[in-house]
Protein backbone atom coordinates (compact mmCIF):
# COMPACT_ATOMS: atom_id res chain seq x y z
CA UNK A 1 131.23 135.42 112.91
CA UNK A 2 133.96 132.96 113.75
CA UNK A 3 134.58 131.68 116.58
CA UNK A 4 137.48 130.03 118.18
CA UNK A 5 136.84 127.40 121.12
CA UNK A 6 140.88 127.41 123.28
CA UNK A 7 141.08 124.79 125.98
CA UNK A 8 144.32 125.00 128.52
CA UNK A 9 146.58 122.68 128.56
CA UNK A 10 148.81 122.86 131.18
CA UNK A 11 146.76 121.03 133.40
CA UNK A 12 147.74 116.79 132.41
CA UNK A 13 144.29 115.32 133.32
CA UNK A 14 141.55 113.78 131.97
CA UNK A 15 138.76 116.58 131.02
CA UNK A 16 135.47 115.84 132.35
CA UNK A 17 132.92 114.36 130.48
CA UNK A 18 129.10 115.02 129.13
CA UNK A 19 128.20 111.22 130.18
CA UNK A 20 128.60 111.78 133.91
CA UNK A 21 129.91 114.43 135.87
CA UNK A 22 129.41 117.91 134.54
CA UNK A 23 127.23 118.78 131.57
CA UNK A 24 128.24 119.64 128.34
CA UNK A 25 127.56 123.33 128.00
CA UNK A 26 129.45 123.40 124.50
CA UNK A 27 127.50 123.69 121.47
CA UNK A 28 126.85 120.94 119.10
CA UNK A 29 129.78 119.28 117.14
CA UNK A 30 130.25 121.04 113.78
CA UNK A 31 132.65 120.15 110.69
CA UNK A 32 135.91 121.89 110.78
CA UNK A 33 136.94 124.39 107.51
CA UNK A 34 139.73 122.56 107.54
CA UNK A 35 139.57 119.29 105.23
CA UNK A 36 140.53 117.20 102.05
CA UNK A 37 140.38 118.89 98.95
CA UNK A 38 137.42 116.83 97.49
CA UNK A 39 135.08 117.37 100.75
CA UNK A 40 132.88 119.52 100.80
CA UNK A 41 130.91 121.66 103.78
CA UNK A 42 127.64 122.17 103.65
CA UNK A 43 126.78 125.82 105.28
CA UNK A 44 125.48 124.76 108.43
CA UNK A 45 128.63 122.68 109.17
CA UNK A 46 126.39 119.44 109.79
CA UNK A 47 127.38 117.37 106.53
CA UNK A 48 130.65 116.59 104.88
CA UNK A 49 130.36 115.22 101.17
CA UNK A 50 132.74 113.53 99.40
CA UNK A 51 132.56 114.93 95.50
CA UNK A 52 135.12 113.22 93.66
CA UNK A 53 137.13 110.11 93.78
CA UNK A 54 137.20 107.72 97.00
CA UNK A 55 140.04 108.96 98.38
CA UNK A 56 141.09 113.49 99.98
CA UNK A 57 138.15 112.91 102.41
CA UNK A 58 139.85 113.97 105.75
CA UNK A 59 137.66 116.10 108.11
CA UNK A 60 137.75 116.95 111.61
CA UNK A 61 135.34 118.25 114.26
CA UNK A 62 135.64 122.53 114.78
CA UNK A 63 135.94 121.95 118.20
CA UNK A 64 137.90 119.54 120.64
CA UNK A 65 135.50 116.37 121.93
CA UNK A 66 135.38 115.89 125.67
CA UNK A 67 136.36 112.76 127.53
CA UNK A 68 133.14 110.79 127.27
CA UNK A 69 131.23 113.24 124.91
CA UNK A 70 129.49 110.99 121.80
CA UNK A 71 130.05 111.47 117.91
CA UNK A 72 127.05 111.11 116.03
CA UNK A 73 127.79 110.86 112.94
CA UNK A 74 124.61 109.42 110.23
CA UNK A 75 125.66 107.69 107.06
CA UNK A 76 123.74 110.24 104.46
CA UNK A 77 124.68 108.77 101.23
CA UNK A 78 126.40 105.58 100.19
CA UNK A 79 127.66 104.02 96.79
CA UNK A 80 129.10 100.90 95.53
CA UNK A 81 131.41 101.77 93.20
CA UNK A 82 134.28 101.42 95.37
CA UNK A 83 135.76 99.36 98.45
CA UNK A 84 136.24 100.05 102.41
CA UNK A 85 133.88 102.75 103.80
CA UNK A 86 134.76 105.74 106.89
CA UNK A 87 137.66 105.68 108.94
CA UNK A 88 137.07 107.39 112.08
CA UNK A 89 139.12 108.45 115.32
CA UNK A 90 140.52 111.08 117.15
CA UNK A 91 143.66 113.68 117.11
CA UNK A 92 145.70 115.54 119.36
CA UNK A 93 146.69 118.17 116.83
CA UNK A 94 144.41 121.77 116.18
CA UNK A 95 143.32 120.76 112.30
CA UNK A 96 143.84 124.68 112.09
CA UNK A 97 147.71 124.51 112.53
CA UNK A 98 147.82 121.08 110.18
CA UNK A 99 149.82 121.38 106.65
CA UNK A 100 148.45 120.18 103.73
CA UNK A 101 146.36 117.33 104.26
CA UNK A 102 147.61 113.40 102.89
CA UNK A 103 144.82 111.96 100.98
CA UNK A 104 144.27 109.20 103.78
CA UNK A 105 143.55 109.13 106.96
CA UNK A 106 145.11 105.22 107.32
CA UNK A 107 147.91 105.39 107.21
CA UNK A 108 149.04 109.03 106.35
CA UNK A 109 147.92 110.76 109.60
CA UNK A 110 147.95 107.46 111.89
CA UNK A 111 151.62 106.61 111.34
CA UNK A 112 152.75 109.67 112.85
CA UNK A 113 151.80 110.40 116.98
CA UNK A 114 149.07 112.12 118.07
CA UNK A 115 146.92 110.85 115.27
CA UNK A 116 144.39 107.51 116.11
CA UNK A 117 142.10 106.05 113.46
CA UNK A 118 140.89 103.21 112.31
CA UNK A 119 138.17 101.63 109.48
CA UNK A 120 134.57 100.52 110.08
CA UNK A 121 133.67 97.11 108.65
CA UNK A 122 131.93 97.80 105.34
CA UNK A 123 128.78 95.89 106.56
CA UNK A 124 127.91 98.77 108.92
CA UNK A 125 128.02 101.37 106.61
CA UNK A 126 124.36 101.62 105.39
CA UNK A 127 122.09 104.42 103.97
CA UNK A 128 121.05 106.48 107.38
CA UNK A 129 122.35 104.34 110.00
CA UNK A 130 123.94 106.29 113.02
CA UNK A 131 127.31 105.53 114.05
CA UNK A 132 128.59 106.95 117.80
CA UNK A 133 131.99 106.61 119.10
CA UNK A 134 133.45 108.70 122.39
CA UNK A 135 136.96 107.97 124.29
CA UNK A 136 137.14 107.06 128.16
CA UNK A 137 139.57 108.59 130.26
CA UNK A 138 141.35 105.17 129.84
CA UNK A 139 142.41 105.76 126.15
CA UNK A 140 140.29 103.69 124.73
CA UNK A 141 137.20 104.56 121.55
CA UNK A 142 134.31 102.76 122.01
CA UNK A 143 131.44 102.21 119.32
CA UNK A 144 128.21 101.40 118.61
CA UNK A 145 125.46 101.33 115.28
CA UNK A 146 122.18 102.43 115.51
CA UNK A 147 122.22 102.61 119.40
CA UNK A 148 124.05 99.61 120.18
CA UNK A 149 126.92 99.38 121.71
CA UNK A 150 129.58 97.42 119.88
CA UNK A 151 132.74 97.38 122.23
CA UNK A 152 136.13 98.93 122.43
CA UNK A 153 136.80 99.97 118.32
CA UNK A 154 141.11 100.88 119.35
CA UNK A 155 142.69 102.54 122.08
CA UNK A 156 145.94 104.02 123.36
CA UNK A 157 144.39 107.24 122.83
CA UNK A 158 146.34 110.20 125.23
CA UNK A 159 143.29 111.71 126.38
CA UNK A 160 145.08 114.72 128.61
CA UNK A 161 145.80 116.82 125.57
CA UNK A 162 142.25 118.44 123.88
CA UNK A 163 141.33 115.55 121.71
CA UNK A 164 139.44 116.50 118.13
CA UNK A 165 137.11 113.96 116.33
CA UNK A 166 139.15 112.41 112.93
CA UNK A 167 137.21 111.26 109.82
CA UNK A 168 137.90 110.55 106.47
CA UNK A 169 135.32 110.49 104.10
CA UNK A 170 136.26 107.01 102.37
CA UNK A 171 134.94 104.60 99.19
CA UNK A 172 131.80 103.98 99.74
CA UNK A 173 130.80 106.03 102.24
CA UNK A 174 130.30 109.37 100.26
CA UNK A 175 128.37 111.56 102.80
CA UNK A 176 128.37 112.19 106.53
CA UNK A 177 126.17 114.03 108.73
CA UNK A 178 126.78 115.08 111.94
CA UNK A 179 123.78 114.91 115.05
CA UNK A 180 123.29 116.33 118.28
CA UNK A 181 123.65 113.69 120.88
CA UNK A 182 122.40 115.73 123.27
CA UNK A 183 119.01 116.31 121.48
CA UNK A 184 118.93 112.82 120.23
CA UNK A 185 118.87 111.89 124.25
CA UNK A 186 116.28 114.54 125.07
CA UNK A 187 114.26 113.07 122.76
CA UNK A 188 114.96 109.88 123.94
CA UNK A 189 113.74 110.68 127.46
CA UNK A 190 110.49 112.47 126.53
CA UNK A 191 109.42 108.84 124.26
CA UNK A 192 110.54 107.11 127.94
CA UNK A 193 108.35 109.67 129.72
CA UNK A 194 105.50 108.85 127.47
CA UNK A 195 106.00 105.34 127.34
CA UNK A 196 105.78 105.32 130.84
CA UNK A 197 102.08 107.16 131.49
CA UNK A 198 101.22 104.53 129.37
CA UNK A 199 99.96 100.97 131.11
CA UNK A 200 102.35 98.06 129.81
CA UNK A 201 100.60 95.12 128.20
CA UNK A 202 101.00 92.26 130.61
CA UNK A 203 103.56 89.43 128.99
CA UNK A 204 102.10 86.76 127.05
CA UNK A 205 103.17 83.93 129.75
CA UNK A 206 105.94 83.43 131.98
CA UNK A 207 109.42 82.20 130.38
CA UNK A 208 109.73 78.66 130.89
CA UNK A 209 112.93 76.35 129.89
CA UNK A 210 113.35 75.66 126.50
CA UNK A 211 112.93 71.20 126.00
CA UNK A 212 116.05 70.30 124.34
CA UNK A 213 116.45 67.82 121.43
CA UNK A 214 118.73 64.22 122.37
CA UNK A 215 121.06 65.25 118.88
CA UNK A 216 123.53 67.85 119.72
CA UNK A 217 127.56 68.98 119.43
CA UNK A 218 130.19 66.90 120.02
CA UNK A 219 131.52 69.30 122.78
CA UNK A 220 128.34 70.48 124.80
CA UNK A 221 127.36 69.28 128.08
CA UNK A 222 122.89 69.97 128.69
CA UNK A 223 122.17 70.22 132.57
CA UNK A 224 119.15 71.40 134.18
CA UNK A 225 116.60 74.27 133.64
CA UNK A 226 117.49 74.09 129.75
CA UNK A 227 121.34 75.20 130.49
CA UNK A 228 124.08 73.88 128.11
CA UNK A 229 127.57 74.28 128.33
CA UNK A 230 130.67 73.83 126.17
CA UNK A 231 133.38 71.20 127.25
CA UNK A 232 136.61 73.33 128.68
CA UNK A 233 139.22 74.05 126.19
CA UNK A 234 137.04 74.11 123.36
CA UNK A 235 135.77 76.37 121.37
CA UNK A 236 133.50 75.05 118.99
CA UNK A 237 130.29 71.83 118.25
CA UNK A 238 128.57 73.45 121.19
CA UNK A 239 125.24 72.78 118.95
CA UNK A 240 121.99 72.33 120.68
CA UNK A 241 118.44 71.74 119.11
CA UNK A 242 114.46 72.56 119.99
CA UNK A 243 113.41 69.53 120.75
CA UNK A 244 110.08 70.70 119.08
CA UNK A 245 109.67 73.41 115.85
CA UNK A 246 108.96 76.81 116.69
CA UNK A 247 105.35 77.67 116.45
CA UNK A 248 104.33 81.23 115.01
CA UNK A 249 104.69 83.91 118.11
CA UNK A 250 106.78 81.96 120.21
CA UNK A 251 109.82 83.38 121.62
CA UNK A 252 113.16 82.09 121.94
CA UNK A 253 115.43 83.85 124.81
CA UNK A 254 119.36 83.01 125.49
CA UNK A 255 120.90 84.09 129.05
CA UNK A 256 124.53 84.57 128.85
CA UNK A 257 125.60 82.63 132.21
CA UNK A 258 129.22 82.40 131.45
CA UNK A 259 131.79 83.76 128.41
CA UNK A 260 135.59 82.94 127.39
CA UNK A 261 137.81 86.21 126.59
CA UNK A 262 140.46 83.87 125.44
CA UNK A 263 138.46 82.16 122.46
CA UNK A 264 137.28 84.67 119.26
CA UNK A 265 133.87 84.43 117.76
CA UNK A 266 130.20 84.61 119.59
CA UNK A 267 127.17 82.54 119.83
CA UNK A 268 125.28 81.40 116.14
CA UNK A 269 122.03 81.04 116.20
CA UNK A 270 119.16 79.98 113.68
CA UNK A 271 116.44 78.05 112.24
CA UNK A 272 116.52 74.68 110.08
CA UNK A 273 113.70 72.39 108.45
CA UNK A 274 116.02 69.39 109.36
CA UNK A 275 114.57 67.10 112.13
CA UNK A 276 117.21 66.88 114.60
CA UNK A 277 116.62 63.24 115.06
CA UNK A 278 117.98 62.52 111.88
CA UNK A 279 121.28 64.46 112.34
CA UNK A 280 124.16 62.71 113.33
CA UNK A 281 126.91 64.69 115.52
CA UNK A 282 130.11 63.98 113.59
CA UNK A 283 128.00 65.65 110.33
CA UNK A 284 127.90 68.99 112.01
CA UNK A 285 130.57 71.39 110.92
CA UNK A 286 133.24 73.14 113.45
CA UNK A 287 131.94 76.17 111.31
CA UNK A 288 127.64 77.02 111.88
CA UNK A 289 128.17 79.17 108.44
CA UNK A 290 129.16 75.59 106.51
CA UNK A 291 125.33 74.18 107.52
CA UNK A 292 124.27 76.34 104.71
CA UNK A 293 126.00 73.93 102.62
CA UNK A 294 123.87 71.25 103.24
CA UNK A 295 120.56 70.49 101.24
CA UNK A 296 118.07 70.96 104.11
CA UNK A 297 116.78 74.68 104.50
CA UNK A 298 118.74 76.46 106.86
CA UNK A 299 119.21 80.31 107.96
CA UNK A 300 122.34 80.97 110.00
CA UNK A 301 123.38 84.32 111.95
CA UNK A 302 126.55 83.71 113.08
CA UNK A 303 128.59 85.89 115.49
CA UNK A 304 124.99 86.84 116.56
CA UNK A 305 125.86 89.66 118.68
CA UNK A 306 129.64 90.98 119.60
CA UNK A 307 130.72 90.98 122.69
CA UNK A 308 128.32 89.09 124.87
CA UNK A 309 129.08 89.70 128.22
CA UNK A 310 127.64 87.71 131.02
CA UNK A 311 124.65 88.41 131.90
CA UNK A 312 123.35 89.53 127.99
CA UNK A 313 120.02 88.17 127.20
CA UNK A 314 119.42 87.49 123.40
CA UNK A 315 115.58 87.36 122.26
CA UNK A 316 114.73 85.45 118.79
CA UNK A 317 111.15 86.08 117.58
CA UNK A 318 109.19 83.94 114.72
CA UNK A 319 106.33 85.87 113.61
CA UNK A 320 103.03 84.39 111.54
CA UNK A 321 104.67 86.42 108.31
CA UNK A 322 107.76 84.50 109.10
CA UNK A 323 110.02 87.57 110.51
CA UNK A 324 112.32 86.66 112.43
CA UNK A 325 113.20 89.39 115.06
CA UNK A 326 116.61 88.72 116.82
CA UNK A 327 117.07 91.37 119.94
CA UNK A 328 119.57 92.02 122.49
CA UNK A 329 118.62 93.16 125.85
CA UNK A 330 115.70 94.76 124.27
CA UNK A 331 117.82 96.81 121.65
CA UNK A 332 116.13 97.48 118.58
CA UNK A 333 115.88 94.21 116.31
CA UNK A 334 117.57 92.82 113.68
CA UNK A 335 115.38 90.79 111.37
CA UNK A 336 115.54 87.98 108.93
CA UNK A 337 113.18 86.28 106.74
CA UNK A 338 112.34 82.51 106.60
CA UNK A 339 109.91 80.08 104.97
CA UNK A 340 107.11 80.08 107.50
CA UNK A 341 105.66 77.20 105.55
CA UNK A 342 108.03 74.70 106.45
CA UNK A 343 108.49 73.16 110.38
CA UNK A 344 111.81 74.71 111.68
CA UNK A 345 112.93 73.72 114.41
CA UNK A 346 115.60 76.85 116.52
CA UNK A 347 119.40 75.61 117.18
CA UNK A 348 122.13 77.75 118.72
CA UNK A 349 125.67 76.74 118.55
CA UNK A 350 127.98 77.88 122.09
CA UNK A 351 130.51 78.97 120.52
CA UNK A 352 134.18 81.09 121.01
CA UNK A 353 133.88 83.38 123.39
CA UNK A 354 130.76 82.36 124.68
CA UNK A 355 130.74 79.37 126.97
CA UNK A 356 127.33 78.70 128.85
CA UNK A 357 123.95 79.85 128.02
CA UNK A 358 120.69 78.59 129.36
CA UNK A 359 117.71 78.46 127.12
CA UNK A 360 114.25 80.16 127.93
CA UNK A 361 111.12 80.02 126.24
CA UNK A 362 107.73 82.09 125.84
CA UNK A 363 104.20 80.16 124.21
CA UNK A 364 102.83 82.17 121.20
CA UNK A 365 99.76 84.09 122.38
CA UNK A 366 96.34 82.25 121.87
CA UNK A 367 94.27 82.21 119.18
CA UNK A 368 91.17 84.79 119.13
CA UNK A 369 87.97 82.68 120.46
CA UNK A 370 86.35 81.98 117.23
CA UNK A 371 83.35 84.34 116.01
CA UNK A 372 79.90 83.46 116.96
CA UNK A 373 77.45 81.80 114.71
CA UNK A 374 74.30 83.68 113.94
CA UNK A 375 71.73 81.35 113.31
CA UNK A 376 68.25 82.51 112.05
CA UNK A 377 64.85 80.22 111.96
CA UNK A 378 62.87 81.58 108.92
CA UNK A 379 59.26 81.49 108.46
CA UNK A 380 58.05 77.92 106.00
CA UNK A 381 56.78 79.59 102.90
CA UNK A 382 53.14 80.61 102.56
CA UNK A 383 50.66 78.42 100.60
CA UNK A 384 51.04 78.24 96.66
CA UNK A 385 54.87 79.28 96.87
CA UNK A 386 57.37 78.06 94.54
CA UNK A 387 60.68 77.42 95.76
CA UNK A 388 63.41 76.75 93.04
CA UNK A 389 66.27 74.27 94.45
CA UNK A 390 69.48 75.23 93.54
CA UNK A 391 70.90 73.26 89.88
CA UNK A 392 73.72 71.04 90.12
CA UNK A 393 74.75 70.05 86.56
CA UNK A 394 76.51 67.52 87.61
CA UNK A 395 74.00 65.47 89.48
CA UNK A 396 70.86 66.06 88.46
CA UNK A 397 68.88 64.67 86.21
CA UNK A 398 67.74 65.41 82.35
CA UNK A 399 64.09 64.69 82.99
CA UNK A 400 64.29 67.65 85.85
CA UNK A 401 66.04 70.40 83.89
CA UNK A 402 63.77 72.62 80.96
CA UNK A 403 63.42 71.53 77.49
CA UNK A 404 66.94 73.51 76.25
CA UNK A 405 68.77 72.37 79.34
CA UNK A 406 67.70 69.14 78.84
CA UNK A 407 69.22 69.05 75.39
CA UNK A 408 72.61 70.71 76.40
CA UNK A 409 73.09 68.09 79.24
CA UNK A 410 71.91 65.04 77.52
CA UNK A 411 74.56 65.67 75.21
CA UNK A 412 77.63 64.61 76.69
CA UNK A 413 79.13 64.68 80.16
CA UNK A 414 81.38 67.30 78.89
CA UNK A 415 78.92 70.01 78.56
CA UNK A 416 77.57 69.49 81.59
CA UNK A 417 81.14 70.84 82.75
CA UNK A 418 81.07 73.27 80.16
CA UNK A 419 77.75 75.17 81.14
CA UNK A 420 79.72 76.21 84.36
CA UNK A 421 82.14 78.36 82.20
CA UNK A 422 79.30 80.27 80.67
CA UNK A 423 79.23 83.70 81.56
CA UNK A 424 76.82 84.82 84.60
CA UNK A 425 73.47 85.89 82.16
CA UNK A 426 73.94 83.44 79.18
CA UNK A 427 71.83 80.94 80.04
CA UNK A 428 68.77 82.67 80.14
CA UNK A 429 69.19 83.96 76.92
CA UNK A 430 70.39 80.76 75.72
CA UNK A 431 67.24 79.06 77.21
CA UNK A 432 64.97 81.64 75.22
CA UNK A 433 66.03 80.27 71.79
CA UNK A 434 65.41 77.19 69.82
CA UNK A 435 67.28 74.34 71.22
CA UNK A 436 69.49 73.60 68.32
CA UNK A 437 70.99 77.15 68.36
CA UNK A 438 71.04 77.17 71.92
CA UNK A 439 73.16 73.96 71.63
CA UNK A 440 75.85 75.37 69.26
CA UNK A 441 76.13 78.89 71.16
CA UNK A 442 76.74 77.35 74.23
CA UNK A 443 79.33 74.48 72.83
CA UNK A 444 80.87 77.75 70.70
CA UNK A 445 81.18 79.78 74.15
CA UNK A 446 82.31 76.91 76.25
CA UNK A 447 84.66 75.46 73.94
CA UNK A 448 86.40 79.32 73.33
CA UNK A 449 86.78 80.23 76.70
CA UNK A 450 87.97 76.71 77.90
CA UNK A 451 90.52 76.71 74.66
CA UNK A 452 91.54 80.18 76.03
CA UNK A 453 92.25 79.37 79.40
CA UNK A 454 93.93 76.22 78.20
CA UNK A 455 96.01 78.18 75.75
CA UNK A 456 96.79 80.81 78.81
CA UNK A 457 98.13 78.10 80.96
CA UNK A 458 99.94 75.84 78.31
CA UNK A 459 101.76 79.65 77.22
CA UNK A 460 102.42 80.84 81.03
CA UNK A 461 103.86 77.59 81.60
CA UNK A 462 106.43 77.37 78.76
CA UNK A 463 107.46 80.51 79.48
CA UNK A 464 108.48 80.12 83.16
CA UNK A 465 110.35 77.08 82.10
CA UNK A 466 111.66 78.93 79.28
CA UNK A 467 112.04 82.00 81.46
CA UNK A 468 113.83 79.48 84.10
CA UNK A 469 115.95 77.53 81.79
CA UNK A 470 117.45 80.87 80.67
CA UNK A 471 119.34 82.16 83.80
CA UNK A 472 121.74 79.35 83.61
CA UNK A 473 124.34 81.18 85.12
CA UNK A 474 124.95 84.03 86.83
CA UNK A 475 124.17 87.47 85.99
CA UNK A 476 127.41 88.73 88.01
CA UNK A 477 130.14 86.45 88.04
CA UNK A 478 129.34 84.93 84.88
CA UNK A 479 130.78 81.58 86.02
CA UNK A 480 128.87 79.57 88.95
CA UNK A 481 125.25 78.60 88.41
CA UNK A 482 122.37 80.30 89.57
CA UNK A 483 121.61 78.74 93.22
CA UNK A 484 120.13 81.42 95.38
CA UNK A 485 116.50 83.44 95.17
CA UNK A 486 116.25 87.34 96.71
CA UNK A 487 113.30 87.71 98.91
CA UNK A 488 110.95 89.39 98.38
CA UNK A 489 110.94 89.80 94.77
CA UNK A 490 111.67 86.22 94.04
CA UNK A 491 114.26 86.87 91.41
CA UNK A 492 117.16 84.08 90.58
CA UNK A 493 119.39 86.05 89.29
CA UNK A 494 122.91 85.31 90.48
CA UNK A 495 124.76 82.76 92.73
CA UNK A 496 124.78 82.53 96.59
CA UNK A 497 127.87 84.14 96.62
CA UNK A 498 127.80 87.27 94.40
CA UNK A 499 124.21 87.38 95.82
CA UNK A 500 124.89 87.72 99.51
CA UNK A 501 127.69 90.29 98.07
CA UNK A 502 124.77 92.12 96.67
CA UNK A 503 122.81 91.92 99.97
CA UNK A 504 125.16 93.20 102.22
CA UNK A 505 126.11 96.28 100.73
CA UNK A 506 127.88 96.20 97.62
CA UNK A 507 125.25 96.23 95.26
CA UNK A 508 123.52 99.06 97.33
CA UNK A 509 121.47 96.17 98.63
CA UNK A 510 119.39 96.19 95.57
CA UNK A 511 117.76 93.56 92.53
CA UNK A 512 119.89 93.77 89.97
CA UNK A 513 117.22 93.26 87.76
CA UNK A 514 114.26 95.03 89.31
CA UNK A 515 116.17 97.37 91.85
CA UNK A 516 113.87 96.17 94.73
CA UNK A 517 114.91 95.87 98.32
CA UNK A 518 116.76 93.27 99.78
CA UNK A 519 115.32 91.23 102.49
CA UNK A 520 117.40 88.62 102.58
CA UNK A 521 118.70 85.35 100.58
CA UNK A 522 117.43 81.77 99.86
CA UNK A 523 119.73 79.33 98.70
CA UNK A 524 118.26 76.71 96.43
CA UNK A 525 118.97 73.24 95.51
CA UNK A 526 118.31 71.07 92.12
CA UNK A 527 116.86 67.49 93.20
């Protein structure tokens, strides 16, 4: 049974919305029957596929979206075959009374009025992420990723005529799924409700300010309480260093006291294995992404989190398994992967918009109190007992060891190193023959399984040279060496470039070679 939703129009004012004011009695968003020729429906109206091409993708919601009311829309399938993912907006016109649809969204539908849409960066478009947008009575679309808000996506949007949501089904983004917002939040609430009957571990220790390194940007000013600010009218060198590495379970947290609008760009922070002290502040770049360059180890986020207001608090994690967890105001985390071996100390560079942070710090947690040690008096052995002392072929002497040992050790100094590869049980049947065939069995035995091993190594070593000699170049680009490792599979495959490409998205995320996740990308250097 269809069903056709009408809202009046006459009255010119902004319809209330589901996020405060009066609830949203409507039922849950659905896909119009209205779309591109190479979408299809699925029968509950939930999910709009893509089936051919990258391009006739247009869909719209089957009802008009209130002022305020959130599109959930989850990424359900991906590719990599093309370029540019989902445009997504709203329209003024009933996708009933459309004509034939253009095969884009942008700009077929948004150069004439009443149409507003726009495209998502490609690096938010992964496998089952959860994209949410919604309009304000001001006009203007705000969005957010997996819960977190991302700012004001366009606006200009005339929000007193019934407003329906606008997608198109684009490249790489082949499938999406509508969710109930409403349900999502109910759900929400109840995990709230349960976290809260729950008592709250107490916190580790109390935030203290972060001691600051003497080596910093040429345009940042350190005051007290572990505050730094950047110089007025600039915008960039507003680098400032741990004065100590980051220990395992420490925590890292940046208080946005003060931001630019004027300036583009947000705070970059990250971790580095190069002492501070021997940094000099005309080598640091205008740019944090150009420290990569450089032959020390260093992991850069840049543009850490968009649109820091004042206020924000960022939270930057090291773990003992060398996850790094970066969090804003206790948002889920984002997480990269460092070398946990090496001493890294944090930096953050104030940069663009944001002008003055202060700097915070938590102490990891302490260790476990070690395990107590169980000691136990035993009894002296009764009369006539024998007690065998444990053999050490390498210090004791011939006269001490039996009549076969004797003979195997006096030998050489080499097959006193050679009974220790003998296999647990061949001594004492070695012992039990004569001692000239006891001799040759065990130099036979010793001398095969040490030739084995020897042979195993020499082999596994010539062929990881061999095996690391071959990948001269890369697999992808087939012109710039082979400089970068994937973690966690280890494979050097490609170049930094194509293989940051590969990580964010375009190659699905995936090994070329062995298909395995992802985690995130070393660059490597040849001494």
């Amino acid at each position: 049974m269809e069903v056709n939703y009408r809202v009046k129009t006459d009255v010119k004012a902004p319809r209330g919305g589901c996020a405060g004011g009066a609830p949203n009695n409507l039922p849950p968003l659905s896909f119009h029957r209205v779309h591109g020729d190479n979408v299809r429906v699925s029968r509950d109206g939930l999910t709009a596929r893509r089936v051919e091409s990258f391009c006739k993708g247009v869909a719209f919601s089957a009802r008009p979206v209130r002022v305020g009311e959130r599109v959930l829309l989850r990424f359900a399938d991906v590719s990599s075959a093309w370029s540019g993912v989902l445009r997504f907006g709203f329209t003024a016109h009933d996708p009933a009374a459309l004509p034939a649809l253009p095969k884009y969204a942008c700009p077929d539908l948004t150069a004439r009025p009443g149409h507003w849409a726009k495209a998502l960066a490609e690096r938010f478009c992964e496998k089952d992420a959860v994209l949410h947008y919604y309009v304000t009575a001001a006009g203007d679309v705000h969005f957010g990723i997996n819960g977190e808000e991302l700012g004001v996506f366009l606006s200009g949007v005339e929000v007193r005529e019934p407003l329906w949501a606008l997608l198109d089904v684009y490249g790489n983004c082949t499938a999406v799924a509508l969710e109930d917002a409403r349900a999502r939040d109910a759900l929400a609430a109840g995990l709230r409700a349960l976290a809260i009957a729950e008592p709250s571990p107490a916190p580790a220790s109390t935030p203290q300010p972060l001691a600051l390194h003497r080596t910093r940007g040429r345009h940042v000013v350190l005051g007290a309480a572990g505050e730094a600010a950047r110089a007025p009218g600039e915008f960039c060198q507003g680098y400032v260093f741990s004065a100590r590495p980051l220990r395992a379970g420490q925590t890292l947290l940046i208080q946005i006291l003060a931001t630019e609008p004027a300036y583009a760009g947000s705070l970059a922070v990250g971790l580095t294995s190069c002492d501070p002290g021997s940094l000099r502040a005309g080598a640091l770049p205008d740019d944090a992404e150009q420290l990569l360059d450089r032959p020390e180890y260093w992991v850069v986020r840049r543009d850490a989190a968009a649109g820091l207001r004042r206020g924000d608090e960022l939270c930057v994690a090291l773990s003992a398994a060398g996850e790094v967890r970066l969090s804003r105001n206790g948002a889920p985390a984002h997480v990269l992967h460092v070398d946990h071996s090496l001493r890294l100390w944090a930096f953050v560079d104030v940069y663009g918009a944001t002008q003055r942070v202060r700097l915070l710090t938590t102490a990891p947690p302490a260790p476990p109190p070690a395990p107590a040690v169980l000691v136990v008096s035993l009894p002296p052995p009764p009369a006539g007992a024998h007690y065998a002392e444990p053999i050490q072929s390498s210090c004791l002497s011939a006269s001490a060891l039996p009549a076969p040992r004797r003979e195997l050790c006096a030998s050489s100094s080499q097959n006193s190193c050679n009974e220790q590869l003998l296999p647990p049980g061949s001594m004492s049947a070695i012992t039990s023959m004569p001692s000239s065939m006891a001799g040759s069995m065990a130099g036979s035995m010793a001398g095969s399984m040490a030739g084995s091993m020897a042979g195993g190594m020499a082999g596994g070593l010539a062929g990881g040279m061999a095996g690391g000699m071959a990948g001269a170049e890369c697999t992808v680009c087939y012109e710039a060496p082979v400089d970068s490792v994937l973690y966690m599979c280890g494979h050097m495959c490609m170049c930094y470039r194509c293989a940051v490409q590969q990580w964010r998205g375009k190659g699905g995320g995936q090994c070329p070679l062995c298909r395995a996740q992802i985690k995130d990308v070393i660059r490597t250097y040849k001494s």
